[in-house]
Protein backbone atom coordinates (compact mmCIF):
# COMPACT_ATOMS: atom_id res chain seq x y z
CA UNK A 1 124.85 12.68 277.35
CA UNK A 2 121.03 13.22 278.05
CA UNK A 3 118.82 10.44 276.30
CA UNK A 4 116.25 11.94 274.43
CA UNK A 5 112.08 11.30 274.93
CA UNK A 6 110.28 11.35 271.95
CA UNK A 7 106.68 11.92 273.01
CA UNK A 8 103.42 11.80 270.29
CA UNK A 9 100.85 13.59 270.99
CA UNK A 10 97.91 12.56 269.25
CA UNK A 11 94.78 15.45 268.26
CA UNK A 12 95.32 19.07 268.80
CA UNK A 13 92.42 19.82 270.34
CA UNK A 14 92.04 21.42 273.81
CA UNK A 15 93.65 18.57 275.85
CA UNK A 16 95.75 17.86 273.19
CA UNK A 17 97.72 21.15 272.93
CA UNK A 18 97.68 21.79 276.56
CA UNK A 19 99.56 18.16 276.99
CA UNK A 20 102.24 19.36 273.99
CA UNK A 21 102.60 22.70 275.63
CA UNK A 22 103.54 21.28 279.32
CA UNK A 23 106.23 18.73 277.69
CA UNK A 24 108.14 21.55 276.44
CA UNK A 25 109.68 22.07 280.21
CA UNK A 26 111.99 19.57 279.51
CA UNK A 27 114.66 20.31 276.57
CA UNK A 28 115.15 16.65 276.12
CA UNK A 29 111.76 15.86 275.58
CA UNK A 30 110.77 15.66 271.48
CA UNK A 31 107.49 16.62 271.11
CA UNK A 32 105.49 15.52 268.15
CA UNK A 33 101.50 16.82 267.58
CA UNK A 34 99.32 14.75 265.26
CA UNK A 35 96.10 16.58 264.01
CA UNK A 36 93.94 16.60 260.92
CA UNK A 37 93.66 19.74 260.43
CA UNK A 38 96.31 22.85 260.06
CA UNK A 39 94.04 25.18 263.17
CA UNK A 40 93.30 25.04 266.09
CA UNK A 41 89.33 24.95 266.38
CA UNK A 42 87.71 26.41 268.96
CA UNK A 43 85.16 23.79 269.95
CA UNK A 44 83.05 25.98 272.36
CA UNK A 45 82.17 28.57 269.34
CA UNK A 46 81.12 26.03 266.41
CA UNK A 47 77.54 27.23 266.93
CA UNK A 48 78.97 31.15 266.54
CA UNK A 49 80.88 29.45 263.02
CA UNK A 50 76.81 28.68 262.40
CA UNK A 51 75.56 31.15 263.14
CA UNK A 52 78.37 33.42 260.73
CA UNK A 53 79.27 35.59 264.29
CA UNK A 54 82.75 33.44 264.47
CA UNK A 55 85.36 31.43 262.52
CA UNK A 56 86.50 29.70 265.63
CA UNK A 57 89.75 28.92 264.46
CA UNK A 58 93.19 29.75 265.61
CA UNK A 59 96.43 29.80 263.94
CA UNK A 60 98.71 27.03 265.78
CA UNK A 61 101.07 29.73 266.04
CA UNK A 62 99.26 31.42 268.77
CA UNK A 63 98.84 28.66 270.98
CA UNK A 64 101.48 25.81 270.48
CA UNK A 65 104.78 26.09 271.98
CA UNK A 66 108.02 26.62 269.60
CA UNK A 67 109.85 23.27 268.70
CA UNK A 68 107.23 21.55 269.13
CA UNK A 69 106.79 19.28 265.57
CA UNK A 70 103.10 19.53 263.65
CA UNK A 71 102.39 16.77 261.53
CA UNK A 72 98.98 17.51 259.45
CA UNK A 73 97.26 13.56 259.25
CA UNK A 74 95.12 11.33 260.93
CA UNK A 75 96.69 8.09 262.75
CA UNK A 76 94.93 4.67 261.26
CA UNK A 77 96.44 2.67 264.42
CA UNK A 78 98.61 2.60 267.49
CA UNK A 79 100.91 -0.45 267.61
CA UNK A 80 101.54 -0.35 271.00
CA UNK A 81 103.97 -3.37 270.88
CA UNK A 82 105.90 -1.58 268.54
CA UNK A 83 105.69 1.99 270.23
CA UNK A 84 104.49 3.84 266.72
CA UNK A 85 101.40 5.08 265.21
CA UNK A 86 100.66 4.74 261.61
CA UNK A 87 99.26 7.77 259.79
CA UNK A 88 96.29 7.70 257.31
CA UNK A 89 99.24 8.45 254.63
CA UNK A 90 101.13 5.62 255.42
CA UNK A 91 103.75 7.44 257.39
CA UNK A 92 104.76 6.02 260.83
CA UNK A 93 105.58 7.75 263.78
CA UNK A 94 107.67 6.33 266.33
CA UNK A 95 107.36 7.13 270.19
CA UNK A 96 108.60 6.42 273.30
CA UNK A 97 105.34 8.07 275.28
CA UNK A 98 101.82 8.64 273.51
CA UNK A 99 99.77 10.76 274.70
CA UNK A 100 96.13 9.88 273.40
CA UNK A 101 93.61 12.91 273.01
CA UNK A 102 92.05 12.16 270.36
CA UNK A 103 89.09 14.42 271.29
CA UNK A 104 84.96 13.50 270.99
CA UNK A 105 82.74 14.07 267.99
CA UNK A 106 78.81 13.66 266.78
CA UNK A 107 77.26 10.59 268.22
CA UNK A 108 75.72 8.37 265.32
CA UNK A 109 71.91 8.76 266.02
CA UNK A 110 70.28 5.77 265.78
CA UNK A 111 67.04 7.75 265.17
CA UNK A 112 65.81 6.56 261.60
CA UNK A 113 66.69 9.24 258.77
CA UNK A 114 68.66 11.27 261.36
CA UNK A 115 72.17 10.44 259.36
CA UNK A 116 70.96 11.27 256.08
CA UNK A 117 68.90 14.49 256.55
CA UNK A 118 69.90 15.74 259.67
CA UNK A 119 73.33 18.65 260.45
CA UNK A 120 75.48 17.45 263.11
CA UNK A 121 77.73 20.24 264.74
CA UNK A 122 80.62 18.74 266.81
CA UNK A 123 83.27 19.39 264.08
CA UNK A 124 84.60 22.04 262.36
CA UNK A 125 83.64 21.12 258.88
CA UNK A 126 80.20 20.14 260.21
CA UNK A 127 80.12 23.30 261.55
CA UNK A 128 81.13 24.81 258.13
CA UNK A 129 78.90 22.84 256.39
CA UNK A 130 75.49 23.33 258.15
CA UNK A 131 76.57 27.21 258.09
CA UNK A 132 76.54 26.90 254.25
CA UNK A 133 73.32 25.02 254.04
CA UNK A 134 71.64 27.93 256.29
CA UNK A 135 72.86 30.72 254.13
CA UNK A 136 71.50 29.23 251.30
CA UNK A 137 68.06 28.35 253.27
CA UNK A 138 65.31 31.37 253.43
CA UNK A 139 65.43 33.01 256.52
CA UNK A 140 61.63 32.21 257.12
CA UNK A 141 62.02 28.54 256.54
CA UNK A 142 61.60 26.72 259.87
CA UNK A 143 64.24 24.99 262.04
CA UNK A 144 64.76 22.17 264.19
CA UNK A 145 67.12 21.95 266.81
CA UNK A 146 67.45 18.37 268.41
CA UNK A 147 69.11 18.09 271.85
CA UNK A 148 68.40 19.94 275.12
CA UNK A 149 72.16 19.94 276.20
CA UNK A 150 74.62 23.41 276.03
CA UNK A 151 74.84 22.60 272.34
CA UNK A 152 71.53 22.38 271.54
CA UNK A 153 70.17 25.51 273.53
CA UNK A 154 73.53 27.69 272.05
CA UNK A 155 72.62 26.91 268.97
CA UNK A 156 68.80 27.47 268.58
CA UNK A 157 69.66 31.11 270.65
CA UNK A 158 72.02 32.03 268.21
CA UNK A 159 70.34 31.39 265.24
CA UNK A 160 66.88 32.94 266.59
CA UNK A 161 68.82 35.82 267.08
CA UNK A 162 69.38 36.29 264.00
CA UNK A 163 65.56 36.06 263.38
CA UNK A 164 65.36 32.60 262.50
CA UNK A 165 62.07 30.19 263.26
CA UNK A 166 63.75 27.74 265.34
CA UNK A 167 61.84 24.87 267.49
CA UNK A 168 64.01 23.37 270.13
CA UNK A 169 63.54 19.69 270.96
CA UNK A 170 64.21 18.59 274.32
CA UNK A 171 63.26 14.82 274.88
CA UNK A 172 62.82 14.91 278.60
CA UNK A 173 63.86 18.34 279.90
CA UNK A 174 65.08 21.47 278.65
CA UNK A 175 69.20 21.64 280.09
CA UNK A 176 69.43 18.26 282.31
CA UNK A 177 72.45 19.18 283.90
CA UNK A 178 70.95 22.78 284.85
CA UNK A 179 69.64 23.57 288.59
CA UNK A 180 65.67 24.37 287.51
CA UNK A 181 66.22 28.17 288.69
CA UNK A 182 69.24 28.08 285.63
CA UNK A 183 66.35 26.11 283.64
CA UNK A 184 63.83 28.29 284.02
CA UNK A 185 66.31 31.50 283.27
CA UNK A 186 67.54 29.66 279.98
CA UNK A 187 63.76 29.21 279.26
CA UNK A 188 62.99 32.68 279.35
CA UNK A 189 65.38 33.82 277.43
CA UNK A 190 64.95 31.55 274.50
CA UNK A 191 60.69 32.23 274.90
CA UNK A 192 62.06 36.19 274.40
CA UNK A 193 63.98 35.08 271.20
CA UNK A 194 60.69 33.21 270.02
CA UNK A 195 62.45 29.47 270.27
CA UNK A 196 59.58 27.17 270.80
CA UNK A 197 60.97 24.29 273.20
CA UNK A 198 58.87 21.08 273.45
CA UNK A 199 59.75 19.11 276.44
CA UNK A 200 58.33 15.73 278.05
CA UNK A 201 57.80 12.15 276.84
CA UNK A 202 56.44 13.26 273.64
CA UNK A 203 59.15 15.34 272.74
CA UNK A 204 61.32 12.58 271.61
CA UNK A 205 62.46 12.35 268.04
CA UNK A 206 61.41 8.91 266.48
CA UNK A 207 62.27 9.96 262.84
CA UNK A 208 63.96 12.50 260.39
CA UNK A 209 63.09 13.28 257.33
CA UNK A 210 64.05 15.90 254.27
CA UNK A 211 61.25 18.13 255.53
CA UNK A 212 60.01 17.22 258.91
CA UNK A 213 60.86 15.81 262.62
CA UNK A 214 58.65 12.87 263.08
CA UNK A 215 58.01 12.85 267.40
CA UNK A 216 56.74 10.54 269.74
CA UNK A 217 52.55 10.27 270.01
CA UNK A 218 53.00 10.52 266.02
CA UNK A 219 53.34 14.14 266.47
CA UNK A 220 55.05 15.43 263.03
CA UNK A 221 57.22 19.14 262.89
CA UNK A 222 57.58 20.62 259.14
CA UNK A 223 61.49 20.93 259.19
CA UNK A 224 63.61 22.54 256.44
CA UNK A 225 66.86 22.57 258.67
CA UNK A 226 67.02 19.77 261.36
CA UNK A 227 70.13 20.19 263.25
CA UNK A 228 71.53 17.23 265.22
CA UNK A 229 73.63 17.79 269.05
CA UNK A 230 71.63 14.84 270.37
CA UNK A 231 74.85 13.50 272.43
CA UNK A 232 78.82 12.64 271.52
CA UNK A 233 80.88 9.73 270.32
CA UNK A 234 84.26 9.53 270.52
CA UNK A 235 87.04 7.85 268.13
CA UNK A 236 87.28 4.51 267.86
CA UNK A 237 90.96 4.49 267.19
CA UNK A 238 91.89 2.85 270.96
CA UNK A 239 89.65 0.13 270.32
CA UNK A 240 90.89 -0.51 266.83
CA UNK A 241 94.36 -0.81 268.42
CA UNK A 242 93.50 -3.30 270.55
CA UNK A 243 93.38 -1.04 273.40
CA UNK A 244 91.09 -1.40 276.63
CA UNK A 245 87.81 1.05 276.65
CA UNK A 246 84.64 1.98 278.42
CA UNK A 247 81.40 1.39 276.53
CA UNK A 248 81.48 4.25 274.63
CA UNK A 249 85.06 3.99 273.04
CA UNK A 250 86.79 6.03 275.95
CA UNK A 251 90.33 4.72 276.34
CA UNK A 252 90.38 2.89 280.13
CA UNK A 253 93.01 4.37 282.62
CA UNK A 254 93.74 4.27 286.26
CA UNK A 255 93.77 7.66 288.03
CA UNK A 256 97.02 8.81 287.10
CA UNK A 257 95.68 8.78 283.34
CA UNK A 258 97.29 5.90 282.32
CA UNK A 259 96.35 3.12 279.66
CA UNK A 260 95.38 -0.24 281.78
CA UNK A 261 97.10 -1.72 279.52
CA UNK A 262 100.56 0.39 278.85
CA UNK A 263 102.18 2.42 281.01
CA UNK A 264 103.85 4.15 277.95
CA UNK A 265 100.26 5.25 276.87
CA UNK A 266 98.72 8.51 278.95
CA UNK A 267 95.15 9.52 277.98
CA UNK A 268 93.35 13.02 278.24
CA UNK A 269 90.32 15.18 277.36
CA UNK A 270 87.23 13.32 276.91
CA UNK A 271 88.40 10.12 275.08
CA UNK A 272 90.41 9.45 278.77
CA UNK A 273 88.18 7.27 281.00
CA UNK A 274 90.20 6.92 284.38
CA UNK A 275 89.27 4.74 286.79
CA UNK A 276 85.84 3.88 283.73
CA UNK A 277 84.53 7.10 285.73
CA UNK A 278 85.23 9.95 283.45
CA UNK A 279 85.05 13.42 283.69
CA UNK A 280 82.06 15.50 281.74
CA UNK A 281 83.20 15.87 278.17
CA UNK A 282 84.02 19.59 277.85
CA UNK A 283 87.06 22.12 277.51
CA UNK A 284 86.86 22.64 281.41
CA UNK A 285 88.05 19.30 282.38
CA UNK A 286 90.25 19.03 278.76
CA UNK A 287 92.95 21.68 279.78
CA UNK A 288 93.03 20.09 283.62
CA UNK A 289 93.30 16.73 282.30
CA UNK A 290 95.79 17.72 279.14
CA UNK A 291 98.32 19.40 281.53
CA UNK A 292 98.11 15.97 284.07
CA UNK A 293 98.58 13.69 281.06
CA UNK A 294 101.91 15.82 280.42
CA UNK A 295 102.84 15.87 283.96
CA UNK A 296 102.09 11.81 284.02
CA UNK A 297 104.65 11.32 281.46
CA UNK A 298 107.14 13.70 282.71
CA UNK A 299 107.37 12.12 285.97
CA UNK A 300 107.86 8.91 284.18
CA UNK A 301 110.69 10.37 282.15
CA UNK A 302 112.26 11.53 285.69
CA UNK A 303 111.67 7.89 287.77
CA UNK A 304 108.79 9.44 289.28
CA UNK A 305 106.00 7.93 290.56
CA UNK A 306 102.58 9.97 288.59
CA UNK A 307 100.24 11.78 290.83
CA UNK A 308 96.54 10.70 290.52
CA UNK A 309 94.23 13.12 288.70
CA UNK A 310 92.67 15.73 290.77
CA UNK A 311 90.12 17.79 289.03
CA UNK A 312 86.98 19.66 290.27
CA UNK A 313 84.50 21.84 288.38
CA UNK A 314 82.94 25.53 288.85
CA UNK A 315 80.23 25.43 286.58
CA UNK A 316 79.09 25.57 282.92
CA UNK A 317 78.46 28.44 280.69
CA UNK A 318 75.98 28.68 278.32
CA UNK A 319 75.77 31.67 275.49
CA UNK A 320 72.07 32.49 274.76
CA UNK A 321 72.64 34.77 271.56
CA UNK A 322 75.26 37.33 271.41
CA UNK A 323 73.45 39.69 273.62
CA UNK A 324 72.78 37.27 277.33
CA UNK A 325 73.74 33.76 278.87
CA UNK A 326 73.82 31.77 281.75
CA UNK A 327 76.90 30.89 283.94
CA UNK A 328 75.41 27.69 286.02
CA UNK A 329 77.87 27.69 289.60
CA UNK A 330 78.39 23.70 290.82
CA UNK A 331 79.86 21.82 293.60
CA UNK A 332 83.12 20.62 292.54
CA UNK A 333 81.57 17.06 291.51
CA UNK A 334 79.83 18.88 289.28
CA UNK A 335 76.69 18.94 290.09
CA UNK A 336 74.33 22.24 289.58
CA UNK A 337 73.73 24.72 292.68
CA UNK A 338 70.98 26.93 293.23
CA UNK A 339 73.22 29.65 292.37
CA UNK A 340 73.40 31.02 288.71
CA UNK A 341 73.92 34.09 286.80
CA UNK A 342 71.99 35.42 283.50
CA UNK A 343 71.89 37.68 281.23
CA UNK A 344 74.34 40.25 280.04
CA UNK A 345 76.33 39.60 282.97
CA UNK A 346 76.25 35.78 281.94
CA UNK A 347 77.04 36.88 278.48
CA UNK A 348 79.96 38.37 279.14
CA UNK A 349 81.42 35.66 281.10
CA UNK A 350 81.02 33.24 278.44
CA UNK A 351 82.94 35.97 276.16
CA UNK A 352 85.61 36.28 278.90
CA UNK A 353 85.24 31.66 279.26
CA UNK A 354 86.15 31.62 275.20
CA UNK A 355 89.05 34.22 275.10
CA UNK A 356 90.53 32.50 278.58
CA UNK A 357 90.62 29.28 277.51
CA UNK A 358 92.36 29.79 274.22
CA UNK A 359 94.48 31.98 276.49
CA UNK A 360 95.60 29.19 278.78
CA UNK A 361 97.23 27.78 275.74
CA UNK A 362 98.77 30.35 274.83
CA UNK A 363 100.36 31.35 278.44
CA UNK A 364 101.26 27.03 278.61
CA UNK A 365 103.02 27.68 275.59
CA UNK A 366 104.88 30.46 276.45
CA UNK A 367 105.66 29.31 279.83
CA UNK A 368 105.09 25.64 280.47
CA UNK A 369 104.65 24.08 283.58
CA UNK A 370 102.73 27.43 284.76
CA UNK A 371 99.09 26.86 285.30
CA UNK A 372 97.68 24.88 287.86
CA UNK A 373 93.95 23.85 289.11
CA UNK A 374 95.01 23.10 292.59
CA UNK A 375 91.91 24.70 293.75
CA UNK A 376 89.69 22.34 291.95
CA UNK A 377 89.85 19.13 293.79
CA UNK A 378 87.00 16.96 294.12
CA UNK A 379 87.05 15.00 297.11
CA UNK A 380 83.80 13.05 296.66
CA UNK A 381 85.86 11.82 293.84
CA UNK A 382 88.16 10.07 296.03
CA UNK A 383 85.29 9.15 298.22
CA UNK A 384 83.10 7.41 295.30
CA UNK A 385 86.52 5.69 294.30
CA UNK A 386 87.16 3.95 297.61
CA UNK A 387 83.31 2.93 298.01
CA UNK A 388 84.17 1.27 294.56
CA UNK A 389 86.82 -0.41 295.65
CA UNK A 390 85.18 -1.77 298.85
CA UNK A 391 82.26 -3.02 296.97
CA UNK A 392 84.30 -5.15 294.41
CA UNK A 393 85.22 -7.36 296.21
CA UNK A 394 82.30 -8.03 297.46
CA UNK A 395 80.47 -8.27 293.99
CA UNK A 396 82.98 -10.68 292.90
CA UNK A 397 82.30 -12.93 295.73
CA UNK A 398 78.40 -13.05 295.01
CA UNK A 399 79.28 -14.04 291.45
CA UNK A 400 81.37 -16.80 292.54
């Protein structure tokens, strides 16, 4: 008789449900899915939940394979020794693989007053909650936006749309990660939906208050609505369990995805940091990373020997309004090209970006083990991995 694999999947997010799907190849393999919440949120379209144009949620139904157990709670602590994590409830879940993916969240801003009087965005009941404190603000009042990243420039274009005064604050640059022909389209477009955008050294927040964004050079912005995406944390739940991370909480792995410190833990999504040289945190690299994690632990279950991770990017997406956007084409180490595409054209691939991804899921689920990103290898990866390597031991000798 068969010996079965229980396997614990912990947050349902993108990488998370991806990783439960592909486990479902094997019928001896029990998979279990921790999550806080009963949905499925769709990450990418918090700012529509804001902005009232979206509920992004999803019924589990749609996108998690049959059989596959949902348990509604929030794990305190991974005893690795004892191969179980302990639920918020008290509950304890036994496992003989974990697969961690426990997502990323708001960043705690350091920037005085931010906490107290400023709306993160990077959850669900965030989301929910700056939504209500919108509807209930007059439509004239002015806004604040804080953080030049996808977030930050989705958000102040969807709620200008809908004829809100919104001021965008960059810091240094409007869209750092953009090519400056992709900047300079994304500027545009948020000039035509009358977002003022202050870039530069002076465009840094040094506080927040109930009714205004205090900047650098003393600078002060009258504020009814200051809305926080400046940057992501993630979970501190690895380093609580005595687990090995990076500096910013990101459970360490080698390049298969697994823990440096247990080969019965497999990380994924953008609380994995293999090889402490992670992957941008976004639902591109989640589902890529997700389906390896799975694939990681299956092999183990056969007497494999894991592949290492090979994942390359195509771009990023950005929605300006419901009406134009920007689809920003990389190199496969994901770094911006000249070439980009705006408008309603880049509109409607950020439509077609949000339906496919949810998609994926749902075509994992019904048939999993079917998807596959073996176009999108990175081979400067490799490259920047054996320089790394080389130079070690080097560094170590100079320290001696």
């Amino acid at each position: 008789m068969t010996e079965n694999t229980d396997v614990v999947v912990i947050g349902g997010g993108y990488a998370g449900v991806m990783a439960a799907n592909r486990l479902t190849q094997r019928d001896d393999v029990t998979v279990t899915l921790i999550n806080p919440r009963p949905a499925f949120v769709e990450r990418i379209r918090l700012h529509q939940l804001a902005g009232g144009s979206h509920a992004a949620v999803v019924d589990y139904t749609d996108v998690l394979a049959g059989g596959i157990r949902l348990v509604v709670d929030t794990v305190a602590r991974i005893d690795a020794a004892g191969r179980s994590v302990v639920l918020a409830t008290g509950d304890t879940v036994g496992y003989d693989y974990l697969i961690y993916a426990v997502g990323s969240g708001s960043a705690d801003p350091s920037v005085p007053g931010a906490a107290e009087f400023a709306y993160p965005i990077a959850g669900l009941e965030e989301a929910e909650r700056l939504r209500s404190v919108l509807d209930a603000t007059p439509a004239t009042a002015a806004v604040t936006v804080v953080g030049a990243g996808p977030t930050g420039i989705e958000t102040a274009a969807e709620l200008a749309e809908l004829g809100r005064t919104v001021t965008l604050v960059c810091g240094e640059v409007l869209g750092p990660y953009l090519h400056p022909r992709g900047r300079r389209s994304v500027a545009k477009r948020l000039a035509k939906l009358g977002v003022t955008v202050l870039e530069g050294p002076d465009a840094k927040v040094t506080a927040v208050t109930r009714d205004a964004v205090r900047l650098g050079g003393g600078r002060e912005l009258p504020s009814k609505v200051t809305i926080w995406t400046a940057g992501f944390g993630v979970p501190d739940l690895a380093a609580r369990s005595g687990l090995s991370t990076d500096a910013l909480g990101r459970l360490l792995t080698d390049e298969t995805l697994t823990s440096v410190d247990d080969v019965r833990i497999v990380a994924a999504g953008d609380s994995a940091a293999p090889s402490d040289l992670p992957f941008r945190m976004s639902c591109q690299a989640a589902g890529p990373l997700g389906a390896h994690a799975a694939d990681t632990v299956l092999s183990r279950i056969a007497g494999g020997q894991p592949a290492p991770i090979e994942l390359g990017f195509a771009g990023q997406c950005i929605s300006l309004g419901r009406r134009a956007g920007i689809f920003q084409f990389a190199h496969r180490n994901d770094v911006a090209m000249r070439l980009c595409l705006g408008g309603r054209p880049g509109a409607k691939i950020k439509a077609f970006v949000c339906w496919g991804t949810v998609k994926q899921l749902a075509d994992e689920a019904r048939k999993p083990g079917s998807l596959s990103w073996a176009w999108a290898r990175d081979d400067k990866r490799s490259q920047l991995l054996e320089a790394r390597r080389a130079e070690a031991p080097v560094t170590a000798e100079r320290a001696a």
